[in-house]
Structures are given as C-alpha cells and as structure tokens.
Protein backbone atom coordinates (compact mmCIF):
# COMPACT_ATOMS: atom_id res chain seq x y z
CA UNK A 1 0.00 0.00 0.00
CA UNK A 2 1.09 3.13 -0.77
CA UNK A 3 2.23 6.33 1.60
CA UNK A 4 0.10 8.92 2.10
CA UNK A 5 0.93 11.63 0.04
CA UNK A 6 2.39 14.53 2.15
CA UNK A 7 -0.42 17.73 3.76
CA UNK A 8 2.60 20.17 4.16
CA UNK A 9 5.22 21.47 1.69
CA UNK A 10 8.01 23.06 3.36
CA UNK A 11 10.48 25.27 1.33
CA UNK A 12 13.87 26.79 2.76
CA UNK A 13 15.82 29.30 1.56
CA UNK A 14 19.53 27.88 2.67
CA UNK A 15 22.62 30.96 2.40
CA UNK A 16 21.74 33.10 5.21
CA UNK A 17 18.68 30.67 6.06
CA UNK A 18 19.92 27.74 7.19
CA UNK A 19 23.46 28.56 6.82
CA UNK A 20 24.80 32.25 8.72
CA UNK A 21 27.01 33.05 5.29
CA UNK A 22 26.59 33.14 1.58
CA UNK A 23 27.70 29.68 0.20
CA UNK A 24 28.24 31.33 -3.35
CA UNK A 25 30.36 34.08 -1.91
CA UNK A 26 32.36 31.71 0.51
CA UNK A 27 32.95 29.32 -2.31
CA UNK A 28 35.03 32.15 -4.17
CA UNK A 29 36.65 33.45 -1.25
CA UNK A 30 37.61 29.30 -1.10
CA UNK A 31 39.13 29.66 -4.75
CA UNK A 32 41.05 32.51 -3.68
CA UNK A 33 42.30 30.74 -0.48
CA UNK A 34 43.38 27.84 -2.39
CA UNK A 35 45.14 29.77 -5.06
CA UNK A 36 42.36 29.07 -8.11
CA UNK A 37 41.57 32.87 -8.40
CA UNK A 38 43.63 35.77 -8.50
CA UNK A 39 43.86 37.26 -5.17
CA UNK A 40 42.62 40.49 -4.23
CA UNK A 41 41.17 41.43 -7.96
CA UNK A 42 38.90 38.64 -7.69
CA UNK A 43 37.89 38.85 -4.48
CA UNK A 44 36.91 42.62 -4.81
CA UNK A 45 34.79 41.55 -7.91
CA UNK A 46 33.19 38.39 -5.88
CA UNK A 47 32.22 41.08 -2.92
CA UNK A 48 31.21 43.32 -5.56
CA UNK A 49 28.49 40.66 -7.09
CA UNK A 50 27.44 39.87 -3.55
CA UNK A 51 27.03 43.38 -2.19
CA UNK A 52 24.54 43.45 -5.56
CA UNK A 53 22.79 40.18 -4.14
CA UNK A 54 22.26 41.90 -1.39
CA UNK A 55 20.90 45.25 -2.87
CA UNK A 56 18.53 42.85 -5.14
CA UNK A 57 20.28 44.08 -8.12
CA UNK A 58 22.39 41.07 -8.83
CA UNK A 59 22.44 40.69 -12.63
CA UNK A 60 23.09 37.08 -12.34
CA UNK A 61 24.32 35.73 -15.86
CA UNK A 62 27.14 37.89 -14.87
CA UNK A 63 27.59 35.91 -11.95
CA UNK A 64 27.28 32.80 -12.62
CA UNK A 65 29.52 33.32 -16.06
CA UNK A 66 32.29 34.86 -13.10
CA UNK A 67 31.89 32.58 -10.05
CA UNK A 68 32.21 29.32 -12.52
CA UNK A 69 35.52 30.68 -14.52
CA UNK A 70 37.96 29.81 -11.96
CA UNK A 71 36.87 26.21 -11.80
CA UNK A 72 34.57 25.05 -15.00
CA UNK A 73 37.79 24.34 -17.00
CA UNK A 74 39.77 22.02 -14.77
CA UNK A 75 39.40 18.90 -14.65
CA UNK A 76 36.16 17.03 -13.07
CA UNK A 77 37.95 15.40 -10.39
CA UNK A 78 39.82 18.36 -9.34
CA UNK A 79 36.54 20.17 -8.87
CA UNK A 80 35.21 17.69 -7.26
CA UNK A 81 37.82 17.35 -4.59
CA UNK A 82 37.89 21.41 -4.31
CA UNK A 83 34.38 21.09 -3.44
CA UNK A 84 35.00 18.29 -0.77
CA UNK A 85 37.38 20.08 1.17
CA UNK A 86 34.86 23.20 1.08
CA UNK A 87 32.13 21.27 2.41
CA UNK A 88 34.57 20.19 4.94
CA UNK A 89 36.46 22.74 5.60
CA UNK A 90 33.88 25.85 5.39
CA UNK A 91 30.35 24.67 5.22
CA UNK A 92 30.12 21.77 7.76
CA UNK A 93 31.21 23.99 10.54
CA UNK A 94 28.96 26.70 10.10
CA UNK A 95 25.39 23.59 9.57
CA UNK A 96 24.18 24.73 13.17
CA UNK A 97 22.03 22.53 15.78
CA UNK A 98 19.17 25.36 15.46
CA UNK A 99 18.89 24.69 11.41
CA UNK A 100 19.20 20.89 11.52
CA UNK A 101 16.27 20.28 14.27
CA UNK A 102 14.19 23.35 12.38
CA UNK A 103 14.66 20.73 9.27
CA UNK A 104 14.15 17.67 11.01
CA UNK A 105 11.04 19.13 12.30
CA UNK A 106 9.42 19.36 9.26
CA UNK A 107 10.59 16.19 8.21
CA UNK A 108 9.45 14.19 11.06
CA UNK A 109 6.02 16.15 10.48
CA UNK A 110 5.76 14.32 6.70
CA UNK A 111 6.28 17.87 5.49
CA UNK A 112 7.39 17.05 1.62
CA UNK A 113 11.08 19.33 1.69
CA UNK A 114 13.01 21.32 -0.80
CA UNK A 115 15.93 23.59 -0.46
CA UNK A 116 15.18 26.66 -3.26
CA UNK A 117 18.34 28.65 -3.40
CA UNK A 118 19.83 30.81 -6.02
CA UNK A 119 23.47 29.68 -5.38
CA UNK A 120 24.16 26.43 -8.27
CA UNK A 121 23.75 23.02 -8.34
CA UNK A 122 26.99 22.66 -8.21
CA UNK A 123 27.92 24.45 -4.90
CA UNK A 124 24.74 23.38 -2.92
CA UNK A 125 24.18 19.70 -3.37
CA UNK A 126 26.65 18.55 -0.96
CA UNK A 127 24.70 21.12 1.95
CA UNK A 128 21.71 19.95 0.96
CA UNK A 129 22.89 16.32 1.33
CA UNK A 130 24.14 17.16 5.31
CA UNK A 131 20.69 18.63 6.17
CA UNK A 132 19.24 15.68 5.00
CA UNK A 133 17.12 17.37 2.48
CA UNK A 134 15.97 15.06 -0.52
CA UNK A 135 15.24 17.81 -2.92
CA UNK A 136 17.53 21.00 -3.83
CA UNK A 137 15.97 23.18 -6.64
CA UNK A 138 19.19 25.28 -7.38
CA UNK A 139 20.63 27.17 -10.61
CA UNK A 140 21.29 24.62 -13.16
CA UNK A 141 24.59 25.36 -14.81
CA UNK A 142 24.82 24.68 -18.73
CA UNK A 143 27.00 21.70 -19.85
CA UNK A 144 28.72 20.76 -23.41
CA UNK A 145 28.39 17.37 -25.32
CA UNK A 146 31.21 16.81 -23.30
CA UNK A 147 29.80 17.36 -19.79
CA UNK A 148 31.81 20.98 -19.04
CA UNK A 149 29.86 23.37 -17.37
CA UNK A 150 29.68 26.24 -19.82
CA UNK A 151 29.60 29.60 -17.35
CA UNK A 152 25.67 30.06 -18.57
CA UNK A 153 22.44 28.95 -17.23
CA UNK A 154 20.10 26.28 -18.15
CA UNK A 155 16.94 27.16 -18.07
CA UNK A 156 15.09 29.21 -15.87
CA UNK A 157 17.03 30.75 -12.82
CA UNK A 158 16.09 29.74 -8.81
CA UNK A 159 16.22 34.08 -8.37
CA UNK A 160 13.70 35.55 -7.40
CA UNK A 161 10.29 35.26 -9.05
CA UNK A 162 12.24 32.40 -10.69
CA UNK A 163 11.88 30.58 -7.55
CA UNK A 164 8.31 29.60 -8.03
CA UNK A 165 8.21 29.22 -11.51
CA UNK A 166 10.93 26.37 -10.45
CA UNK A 167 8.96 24.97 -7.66
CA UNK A 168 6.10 24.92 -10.04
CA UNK A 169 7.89 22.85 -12.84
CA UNK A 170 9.07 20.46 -9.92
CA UNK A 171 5.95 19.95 -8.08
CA UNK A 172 4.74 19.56 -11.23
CA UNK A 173 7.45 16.58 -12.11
CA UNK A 174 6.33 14.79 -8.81
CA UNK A 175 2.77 15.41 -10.06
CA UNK A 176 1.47 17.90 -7.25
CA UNK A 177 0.64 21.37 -8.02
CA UNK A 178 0.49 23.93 -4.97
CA UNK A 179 -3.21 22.93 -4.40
CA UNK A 180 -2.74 19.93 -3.11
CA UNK A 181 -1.51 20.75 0.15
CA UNK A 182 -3.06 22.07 3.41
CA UNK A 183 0.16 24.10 3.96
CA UNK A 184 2.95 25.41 2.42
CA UNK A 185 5.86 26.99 4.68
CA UNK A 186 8.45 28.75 3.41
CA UNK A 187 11.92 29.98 5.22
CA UNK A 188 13.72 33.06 4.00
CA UNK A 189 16.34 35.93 5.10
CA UNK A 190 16.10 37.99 2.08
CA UNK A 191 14.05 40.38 0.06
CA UNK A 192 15.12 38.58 -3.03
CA UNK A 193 12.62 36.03 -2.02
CA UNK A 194 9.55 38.50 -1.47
CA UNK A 195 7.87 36.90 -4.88
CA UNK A 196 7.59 33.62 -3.01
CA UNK A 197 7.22 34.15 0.03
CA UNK A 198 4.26 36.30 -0.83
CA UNK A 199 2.32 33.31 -2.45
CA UNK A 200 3.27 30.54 0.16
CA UNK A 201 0.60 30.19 2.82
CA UNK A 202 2.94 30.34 5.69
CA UNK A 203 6.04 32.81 5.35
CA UNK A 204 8.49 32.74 8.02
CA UNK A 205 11.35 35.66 7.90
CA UNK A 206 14.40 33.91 9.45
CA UNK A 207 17.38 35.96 10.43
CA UNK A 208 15.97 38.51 8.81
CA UNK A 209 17.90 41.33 6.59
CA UNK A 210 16.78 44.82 7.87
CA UNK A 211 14.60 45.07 4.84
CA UNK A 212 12.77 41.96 5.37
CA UNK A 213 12.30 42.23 8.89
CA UNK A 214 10.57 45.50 8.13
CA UNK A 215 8.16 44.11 5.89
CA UNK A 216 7.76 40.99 8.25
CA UNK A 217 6.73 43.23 11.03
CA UNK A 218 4.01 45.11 8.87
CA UNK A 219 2.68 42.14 7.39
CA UNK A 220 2.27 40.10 10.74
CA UNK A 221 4.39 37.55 9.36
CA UNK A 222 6.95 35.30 12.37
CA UNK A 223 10.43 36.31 12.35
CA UNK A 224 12.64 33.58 13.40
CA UNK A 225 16.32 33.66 14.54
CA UNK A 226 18.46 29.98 13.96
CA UNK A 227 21.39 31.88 14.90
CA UNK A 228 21.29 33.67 18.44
C-alpha cells in the first residue's frame, strides 16, 4: 500500500537561512584561499556581485559566467575534490544545531522538503545532502556534449520570481501542483525572495535582513532567529 501523500510542503531558503554566510560568496573566497583565483582582484569583484545580491540588483548571468571561470575548465575530479574540502572545511562547521532540528522538524512532520536557493547546483548539493534534504531546486549550470559546465544557465534561474516558476515545474514533475496541500511553509532571510514568500501560505522571515524584517513586522508575518 502506498504512503500517504504529504499535507505540508516546506520550502527553505539555505545561504543566510539555514546557513549564517553566503555559500556562493564563501565558495570564491575558497578559490582565492586555495590559489584558483587571482587574489585580491577577484575577491573585490566576488564582494562586488554579492554586495549586488544583497541590494537585489544582482544581474546574475554575470555571476554565474564569473563565479564558474575559476573552476569550470579544470578537470572534473579536481573540482570535485575542491568542493570536498569546502564542504569540509567551510560549510560543515557553520550547519548549526538550530537549522538541523528546524529541518528535522518538518521532516518528522511528513512535510514534503526542498531547499530553493539561487546559489548552483553545483555548490549546494553537498549542503543539501548534510541537512538531509531530498530535494535542492538550485541554478542549473549549462553543460557541453562533453559534460563541461559552460559559465551560462540552463533554463530558468532559482532568483527571485524564478523561484516559483521552479517549484512549479518540480511539483509539477512529482505530479502535485500547490493545491494539493493544506500548507505550504516557506523559510527566507532575504528580500530577493519576497515573490515567493508572498504566495506561500505560511512565510516565516528567518534571520531577517533589515529590509525583510521591516516588511515581516508590517505584514504580521513570524520572524525567526536559527542563529542567536
């Protein structure tokens, strides 16, 4: 007999959600510290995207063409192995107790999960995979004949209003459709993510930005703080 089919989708947000940094932004700084990118140059140009990110004016074909140059063209096992000692080195430390029980919460609830982040597939899989969350819907990064990502996009960007057109065409794979469930929660820091959290049924602003926060407080919608 089959399972029930989950009452609650829950949706998180993950760099400055569940994780207190910007994976993206980290993940150059990592390239710098590990002598992929060119020192200071770069790293002014990485805080320069991320300061936009933060502004919500991130033009992010630029980004993604940038944050994937240092890397793309190496070889696969090389960027592989990069990424490992990221995760270990970086991410893992910073996967607080807060964010793992708010997770395992809503997975011990039924809750069908998803991370939704703008940061790529690439960066985010392996931080998905320690929270223990089945489905990431990240920025798919364009690959050759060959397999090499190409510094563009494929398809239609996690950013933004993007978000839910994403969610959409992934519900939509599982066939569900936002209809089908009693509630839909979704986690966020940022104003970037105003487009969804605006259609979910139950917003939650956690570790607000300033900007958030303020529309959070006029809206009536719970703040929540993983990081205190």
């Amino acid at each position: 007999m089959n399972a029930p089919a989950p009452q609650a989708l829950t949706l998180f947000d993950l760099d400055g959600t569940l994780i207190p940094n910007d994976s993206d932004h980290a993940f150059g700084s990592f390239m710098v510290q590990i002598g992929w990118a060119d020192g200071a140059e770069w790293q002014a140009r990485n805080d320069e995207f991320y300061a936009q990110y933060q502004a919500g004016c991130l033009d992010l074909n630029a980004y993604i063409e940038f944050a994937t140059s240092v890397w793309r063209r190496r070889p696969a096992a090389e960027a592989l192995a990069a990424r490992e000692r990221f995760m270990a080195e970086v991410m893992a430390p910073l996967i607080g107790d807060n964010a793992r029980a708010l997770v395992q919460r809503h997975a011990d609830a039924g809750d069908l999960l998803a991370i939704v982040t703008a940061t790529n597939e690439f960066v985010t899989a392996p931080i998905a995979a320690a929270f223990g969350v089945p489905h990431l819907i990240a920025v798919r990064l364009e690959r050759d004949g060959q397999g090499q990502c190409t510094g563009r996009i494929d398809g239609v960007p996690s950013f933004q209003a993007g978000k839910i057109e994403r969610v959409q065409q992934w519900l939509a794979g599982l066939g569900r459709q936002w209809q089908d469930f009693e509630r839909v929660n979704f986690y966020s820091d940022s104003i970037n993510d105003l487009p969804l959290l605006e259609l979910v049924s139950h917003p939650v602003a956690t570790n607000p930005t300033p900007a958030l926060a303020d529309i959070a407080s006029t809206r009536g919608w719970p703040q929540l703080n993983l990081f205190a």
